[in-house]
C-alpha atoms as a PDB file:
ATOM      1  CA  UNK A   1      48.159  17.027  40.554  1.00  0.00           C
ATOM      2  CA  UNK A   2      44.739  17.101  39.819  1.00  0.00           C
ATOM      3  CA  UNK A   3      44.895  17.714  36.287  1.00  0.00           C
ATOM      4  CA  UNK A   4      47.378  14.492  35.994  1.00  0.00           C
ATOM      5  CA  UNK A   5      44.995  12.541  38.230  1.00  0.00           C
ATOM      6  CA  UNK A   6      42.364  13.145  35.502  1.00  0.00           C
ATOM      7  CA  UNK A   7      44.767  12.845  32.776  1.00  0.00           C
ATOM      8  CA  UNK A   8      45.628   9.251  33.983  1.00  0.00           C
ATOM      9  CA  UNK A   9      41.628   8.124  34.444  1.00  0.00           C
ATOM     10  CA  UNK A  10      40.313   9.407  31.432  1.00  0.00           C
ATOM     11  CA  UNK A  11      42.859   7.462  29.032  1.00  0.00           C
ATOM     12  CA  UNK A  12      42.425   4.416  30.865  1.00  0.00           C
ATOM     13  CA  UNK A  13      39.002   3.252  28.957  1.00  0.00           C
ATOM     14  CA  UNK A  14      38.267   2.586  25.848  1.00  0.00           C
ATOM     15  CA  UNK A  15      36.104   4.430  23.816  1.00  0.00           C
ATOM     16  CA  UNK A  16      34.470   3.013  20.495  1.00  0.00           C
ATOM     17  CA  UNK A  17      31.830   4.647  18.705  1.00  0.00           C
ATOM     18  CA  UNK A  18      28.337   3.258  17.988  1.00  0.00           C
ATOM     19  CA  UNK A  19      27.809   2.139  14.403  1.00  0.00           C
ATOM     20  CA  UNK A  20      25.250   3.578  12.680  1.00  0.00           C
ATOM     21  CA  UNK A  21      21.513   2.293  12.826  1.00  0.00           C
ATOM     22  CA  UNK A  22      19.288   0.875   9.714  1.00  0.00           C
ATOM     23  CA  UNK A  23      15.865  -0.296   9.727  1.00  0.00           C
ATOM     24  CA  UNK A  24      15.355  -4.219   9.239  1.00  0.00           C
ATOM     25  CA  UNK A  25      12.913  -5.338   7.894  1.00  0.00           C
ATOM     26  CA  UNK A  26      12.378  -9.028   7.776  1.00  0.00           C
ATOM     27  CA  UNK A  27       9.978  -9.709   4.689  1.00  0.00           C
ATOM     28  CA  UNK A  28       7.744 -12.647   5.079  1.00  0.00           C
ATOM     29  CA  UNK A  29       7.309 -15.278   2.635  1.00  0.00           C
ATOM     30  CA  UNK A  30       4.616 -14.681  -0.347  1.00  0.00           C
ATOM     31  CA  UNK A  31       1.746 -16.937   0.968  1.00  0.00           C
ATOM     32  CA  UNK A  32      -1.797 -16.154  -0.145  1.00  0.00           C
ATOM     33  CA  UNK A  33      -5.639 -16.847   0.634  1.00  0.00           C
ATOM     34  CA  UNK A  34      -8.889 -16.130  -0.778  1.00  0.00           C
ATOM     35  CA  UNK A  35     -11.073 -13.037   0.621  1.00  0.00           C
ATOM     36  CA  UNK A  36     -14.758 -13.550   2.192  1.00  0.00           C
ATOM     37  CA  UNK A  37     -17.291 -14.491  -0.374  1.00  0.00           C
ATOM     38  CA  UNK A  38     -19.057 -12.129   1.028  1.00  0.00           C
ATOM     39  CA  UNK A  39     -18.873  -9.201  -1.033  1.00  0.00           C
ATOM     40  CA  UNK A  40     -19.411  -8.793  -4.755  1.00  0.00           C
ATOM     41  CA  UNK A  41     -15.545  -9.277  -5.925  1.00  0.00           C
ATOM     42  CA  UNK A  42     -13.163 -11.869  -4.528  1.00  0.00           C
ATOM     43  CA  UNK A  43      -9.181 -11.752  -4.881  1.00  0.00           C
ATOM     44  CA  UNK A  44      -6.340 -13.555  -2.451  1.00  0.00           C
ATOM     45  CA  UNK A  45      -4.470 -11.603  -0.517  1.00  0.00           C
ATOM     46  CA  UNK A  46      -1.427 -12.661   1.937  1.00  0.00           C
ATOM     47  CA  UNK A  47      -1.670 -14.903   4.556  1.00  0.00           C
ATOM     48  CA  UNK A  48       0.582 -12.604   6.775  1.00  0.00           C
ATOM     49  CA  UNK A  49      -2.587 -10.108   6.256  1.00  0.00           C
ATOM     50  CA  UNK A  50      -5.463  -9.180   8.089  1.00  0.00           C
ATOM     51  CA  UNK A  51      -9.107  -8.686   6.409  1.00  0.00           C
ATOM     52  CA  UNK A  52     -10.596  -6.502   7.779  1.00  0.00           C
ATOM     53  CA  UNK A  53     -13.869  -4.224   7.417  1.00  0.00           C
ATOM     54  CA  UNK A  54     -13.271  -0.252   6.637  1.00  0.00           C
ATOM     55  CA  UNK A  55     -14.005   1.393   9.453  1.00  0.00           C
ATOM     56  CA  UNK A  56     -13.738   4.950   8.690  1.00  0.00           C
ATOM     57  CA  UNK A  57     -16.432   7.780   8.634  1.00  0.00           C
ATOM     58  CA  UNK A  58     -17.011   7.246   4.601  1.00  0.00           C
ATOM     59  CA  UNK A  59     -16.782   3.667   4.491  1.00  0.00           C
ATOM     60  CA  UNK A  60     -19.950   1.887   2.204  1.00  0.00           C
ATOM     61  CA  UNK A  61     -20.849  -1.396   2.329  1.00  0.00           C
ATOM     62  CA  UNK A  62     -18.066  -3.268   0.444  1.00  0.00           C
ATOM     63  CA  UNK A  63     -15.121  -1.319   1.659  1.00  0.00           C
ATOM     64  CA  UNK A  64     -12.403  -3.037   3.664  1.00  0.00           C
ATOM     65  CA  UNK A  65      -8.855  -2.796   4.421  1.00  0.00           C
ATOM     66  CA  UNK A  66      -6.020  -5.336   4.044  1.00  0.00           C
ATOM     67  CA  UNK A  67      -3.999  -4.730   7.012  1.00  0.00           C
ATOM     68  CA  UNK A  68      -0.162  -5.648   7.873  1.00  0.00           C
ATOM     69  CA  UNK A  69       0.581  -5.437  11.294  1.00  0.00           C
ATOM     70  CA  UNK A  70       4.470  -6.426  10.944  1.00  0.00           C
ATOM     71  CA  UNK A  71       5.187  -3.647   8.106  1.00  0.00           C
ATOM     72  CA  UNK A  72       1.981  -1.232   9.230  1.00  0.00           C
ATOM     73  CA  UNK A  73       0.731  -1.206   5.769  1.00  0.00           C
ATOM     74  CA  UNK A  74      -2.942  -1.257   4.659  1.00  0.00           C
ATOM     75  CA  UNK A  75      -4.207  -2.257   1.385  1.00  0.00           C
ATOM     76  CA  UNK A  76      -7.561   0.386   1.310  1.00  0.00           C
ATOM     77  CA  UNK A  77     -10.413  -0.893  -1.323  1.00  0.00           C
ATOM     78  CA  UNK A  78     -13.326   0.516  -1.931  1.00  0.00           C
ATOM     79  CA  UNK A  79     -15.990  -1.266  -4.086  1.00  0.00           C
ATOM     80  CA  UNK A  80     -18.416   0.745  -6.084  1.00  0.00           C
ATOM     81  CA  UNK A  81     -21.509  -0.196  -7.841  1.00  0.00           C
ATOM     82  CA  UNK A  82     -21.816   0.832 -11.730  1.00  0.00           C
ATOM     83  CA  UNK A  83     -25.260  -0.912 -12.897  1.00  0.00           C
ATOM     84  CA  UNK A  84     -24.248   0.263 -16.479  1.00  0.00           C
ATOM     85  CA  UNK A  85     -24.727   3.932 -15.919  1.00  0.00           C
ATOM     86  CA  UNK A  86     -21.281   5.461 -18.051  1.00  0.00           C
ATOM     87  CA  UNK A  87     -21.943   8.546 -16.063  1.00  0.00           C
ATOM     88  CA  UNK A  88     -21.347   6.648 -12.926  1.00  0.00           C
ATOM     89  CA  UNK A  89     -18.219   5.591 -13.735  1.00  0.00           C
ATOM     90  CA  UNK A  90     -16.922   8.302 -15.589  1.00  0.00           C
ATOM     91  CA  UNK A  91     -17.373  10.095 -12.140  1.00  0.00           C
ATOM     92  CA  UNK A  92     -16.135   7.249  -9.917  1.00  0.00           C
ATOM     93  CA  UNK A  93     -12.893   7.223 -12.869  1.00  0.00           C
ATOM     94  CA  UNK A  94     -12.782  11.127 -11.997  1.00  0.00           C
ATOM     95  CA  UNK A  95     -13.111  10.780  -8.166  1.00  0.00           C
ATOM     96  CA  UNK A  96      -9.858   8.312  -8.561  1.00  0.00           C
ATOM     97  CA  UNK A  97      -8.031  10.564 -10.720  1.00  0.00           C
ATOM     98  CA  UNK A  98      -8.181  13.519  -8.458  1.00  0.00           C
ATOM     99  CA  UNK A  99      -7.564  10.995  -5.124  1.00  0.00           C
ATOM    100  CA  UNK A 100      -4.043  10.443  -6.494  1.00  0.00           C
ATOM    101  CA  UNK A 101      -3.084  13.293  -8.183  1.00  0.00           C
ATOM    102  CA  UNK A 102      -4.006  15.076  -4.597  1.00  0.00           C
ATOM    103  CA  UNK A 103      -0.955  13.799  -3.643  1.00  0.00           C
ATOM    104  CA  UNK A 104       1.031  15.755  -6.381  1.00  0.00           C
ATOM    105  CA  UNK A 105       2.318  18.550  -3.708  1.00  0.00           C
ATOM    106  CA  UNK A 106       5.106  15.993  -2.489  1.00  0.00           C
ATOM    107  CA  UNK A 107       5.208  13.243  -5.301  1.00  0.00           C
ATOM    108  CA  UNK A 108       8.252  14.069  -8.050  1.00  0.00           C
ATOM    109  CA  UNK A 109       6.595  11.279 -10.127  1.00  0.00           C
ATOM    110  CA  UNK A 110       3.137   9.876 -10.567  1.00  0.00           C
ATOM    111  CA  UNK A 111       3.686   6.766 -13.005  1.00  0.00           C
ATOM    112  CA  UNK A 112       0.171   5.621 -14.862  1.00  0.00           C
ATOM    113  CA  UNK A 113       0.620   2.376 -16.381  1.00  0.00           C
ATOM    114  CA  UNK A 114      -2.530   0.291 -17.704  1.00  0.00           C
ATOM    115  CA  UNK A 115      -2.251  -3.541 -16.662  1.00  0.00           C
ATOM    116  CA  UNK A 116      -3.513  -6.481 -18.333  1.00  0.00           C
ATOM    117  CA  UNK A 117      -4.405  -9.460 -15.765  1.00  0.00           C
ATOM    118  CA  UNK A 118      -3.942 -13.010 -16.859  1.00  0.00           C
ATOM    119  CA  UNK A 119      -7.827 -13.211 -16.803  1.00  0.00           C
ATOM    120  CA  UNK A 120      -8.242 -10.873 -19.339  1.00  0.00           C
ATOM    121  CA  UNK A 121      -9.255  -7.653 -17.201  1.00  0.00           C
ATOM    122  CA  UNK A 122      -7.995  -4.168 -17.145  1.00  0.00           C
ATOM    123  CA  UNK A 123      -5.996  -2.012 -14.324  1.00  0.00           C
ATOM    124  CA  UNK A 124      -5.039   1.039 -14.181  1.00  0.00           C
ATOM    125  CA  UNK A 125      -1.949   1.397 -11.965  1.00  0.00           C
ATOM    126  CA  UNK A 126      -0.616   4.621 -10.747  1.00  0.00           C
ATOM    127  CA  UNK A 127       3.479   4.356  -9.055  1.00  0.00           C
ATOM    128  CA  UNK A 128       4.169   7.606  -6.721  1.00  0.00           C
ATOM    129  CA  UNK A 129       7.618   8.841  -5.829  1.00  0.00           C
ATOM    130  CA  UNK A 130       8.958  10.845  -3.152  1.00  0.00           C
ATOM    131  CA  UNK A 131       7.860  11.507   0.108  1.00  0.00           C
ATOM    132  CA  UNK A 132       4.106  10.545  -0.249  1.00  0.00           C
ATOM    133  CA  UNK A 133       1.805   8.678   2.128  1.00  0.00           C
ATOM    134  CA  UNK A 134       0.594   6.451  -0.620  1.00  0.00           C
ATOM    135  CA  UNK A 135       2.881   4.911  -2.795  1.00  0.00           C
ATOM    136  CA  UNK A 136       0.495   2.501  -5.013  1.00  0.00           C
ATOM    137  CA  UNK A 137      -2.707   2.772  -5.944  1.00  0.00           C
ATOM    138  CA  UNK A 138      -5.183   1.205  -8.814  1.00  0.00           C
ATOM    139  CA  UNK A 139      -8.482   1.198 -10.120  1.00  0.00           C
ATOM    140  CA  UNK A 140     -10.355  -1.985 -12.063  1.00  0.00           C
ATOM    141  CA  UNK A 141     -13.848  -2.246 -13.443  1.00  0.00           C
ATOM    142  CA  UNK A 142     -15.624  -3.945 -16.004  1.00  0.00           C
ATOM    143  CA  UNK A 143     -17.378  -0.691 -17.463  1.00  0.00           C
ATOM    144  CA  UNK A 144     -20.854  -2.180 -16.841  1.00  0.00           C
ATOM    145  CA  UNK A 145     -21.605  -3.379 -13.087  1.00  0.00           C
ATOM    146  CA  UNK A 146     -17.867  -2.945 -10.804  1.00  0.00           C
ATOM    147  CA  UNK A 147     -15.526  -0.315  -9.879  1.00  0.00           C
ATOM    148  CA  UNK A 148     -13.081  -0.957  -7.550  1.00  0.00           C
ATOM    149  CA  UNK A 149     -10.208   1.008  -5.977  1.00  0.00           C
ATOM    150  CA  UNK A 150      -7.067   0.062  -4.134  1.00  0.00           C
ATOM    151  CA  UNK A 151      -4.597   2.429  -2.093  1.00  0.00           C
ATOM    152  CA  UNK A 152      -1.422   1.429  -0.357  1.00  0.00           C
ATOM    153  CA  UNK A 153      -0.584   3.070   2.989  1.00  0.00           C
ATOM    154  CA  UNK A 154       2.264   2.731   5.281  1.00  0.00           C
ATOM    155  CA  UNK A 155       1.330   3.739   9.151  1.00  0.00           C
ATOM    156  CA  UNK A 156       4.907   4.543   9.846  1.00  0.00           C
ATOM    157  CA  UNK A 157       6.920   8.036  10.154  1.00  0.00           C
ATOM    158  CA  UNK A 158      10.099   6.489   8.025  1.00  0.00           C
ATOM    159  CA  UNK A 159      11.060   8.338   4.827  1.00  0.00           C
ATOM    160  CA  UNK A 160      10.712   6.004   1.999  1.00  0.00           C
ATOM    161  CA  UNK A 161      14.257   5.588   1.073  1.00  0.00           C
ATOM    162  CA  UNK A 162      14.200   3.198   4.422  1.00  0.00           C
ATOM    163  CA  UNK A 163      11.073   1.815   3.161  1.00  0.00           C
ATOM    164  CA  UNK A 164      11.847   0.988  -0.339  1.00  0.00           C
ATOM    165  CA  UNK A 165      11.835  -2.809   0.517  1.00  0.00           C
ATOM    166  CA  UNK A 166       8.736  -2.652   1.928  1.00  0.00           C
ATOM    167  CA  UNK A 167       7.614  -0.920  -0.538  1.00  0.00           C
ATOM    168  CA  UNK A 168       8.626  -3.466  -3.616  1.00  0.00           C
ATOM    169  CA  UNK A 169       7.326  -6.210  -1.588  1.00  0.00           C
ATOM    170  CA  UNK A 170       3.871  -4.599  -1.050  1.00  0.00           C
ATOM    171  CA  UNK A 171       3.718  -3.688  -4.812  1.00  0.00           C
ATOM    172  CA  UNK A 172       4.483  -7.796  -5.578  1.00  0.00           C
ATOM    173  CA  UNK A 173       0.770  -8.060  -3.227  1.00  0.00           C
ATOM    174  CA  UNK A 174      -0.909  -5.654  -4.645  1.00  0.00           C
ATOM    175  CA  UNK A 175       0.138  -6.781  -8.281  1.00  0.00           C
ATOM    176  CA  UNK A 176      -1.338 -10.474  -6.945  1.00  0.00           C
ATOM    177  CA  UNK A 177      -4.070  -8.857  -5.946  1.00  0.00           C
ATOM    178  CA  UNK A 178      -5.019  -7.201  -8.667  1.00  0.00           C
ATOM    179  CA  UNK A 179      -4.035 -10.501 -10.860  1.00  0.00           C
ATOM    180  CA  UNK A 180      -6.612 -12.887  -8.888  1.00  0.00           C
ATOM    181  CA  UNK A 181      -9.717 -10.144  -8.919  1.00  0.00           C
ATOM    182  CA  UNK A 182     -12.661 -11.843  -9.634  1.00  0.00           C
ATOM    183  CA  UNK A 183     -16.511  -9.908 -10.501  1.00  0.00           C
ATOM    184  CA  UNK A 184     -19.015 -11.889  -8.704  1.00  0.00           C
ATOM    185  CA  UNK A 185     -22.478 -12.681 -10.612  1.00  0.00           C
END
């Protein structure tokens, strides 16, 4: 009896499994706005950003971060000085180098590609792949007075594969980015 009594409840609802979970990601609209005139270099940056100053234990004077709360992504640039000295850079060019291939113990590609901005100056861009925590990164200068670096971050424990959108839209920013730099006198 009580084996039929449980027989008869159990069958009586109906079961239906739970579909699988994805991350969305709702993408916001390319918008952009200048940064501070503040510092020595100037370049827009999204309107769906915050500027904001580096606050970490190295940070120099001209450092900040441009910060995405809604896809926890920061833009890192750091701003170095040159005053003509081709040892300088060379080192700050070195220093770069060895920041990205660091991350060379997870990456399964590390993609250099030199840019050409509608103004005329130079990028280098490097494109990571795989499970990195940097995905983008870039250096600029104009060999006599400005170096500048730029690192993209994502704050988030998701494997890339889930963040790939994310990823291609914050490439489209930093590509703008590095498109509207701008040397100050």
């Amino acid at each position: 009896m009580i084996f039929v009594a449980l027989l008869v409840t159990s069958c009586s609802r109906e079961y239906q499994p739970k579909p699988k979970g994805f991350n969305r990601l709702i993408l916001p609209e390319a918008s952009y706005q200048m940064s501070p005139d503040t510092l020595p270099y100037q370049f827009e940056y999204s309107k769906h950003a915050r500027f904001l100053k580096d606050t970490s234990w190295v940070s120099e004077k001209h450092w900040v971060e441009v910060y995405y709360p809604e896809l926890k992504a920061t833009i890192h640039v750091t701003y170095k000085k040159v005053n003509r000295n081709s040892k300088l850079l060379k080192e700050f060019l070195q220093d770069a180098y060895v920041l990205t291939s660091k991350h060379q113990i997870k990456a399964y590609a590390i993609d250099e590609t030199i840019v050409k901005t509608p103004s005329g100056k130079t990028a280098v861009v490097a494109e990571l792949e795989g499970e990195v925590p940097s995905q983008f990164q870039f250096t600029m200068t104009d060999s006599l007075q400005n170096f500048l670096r730029g690192a993209l971050y994502f704050n988030v424990k998701v494997q890339n594969d889930s963040l790939q959108p994310a990823i291609e839209y914050m490439k489209k920013d930093v590509m703008h980015l590095i498109n509207t730099l701008e040397w100050k006198k």
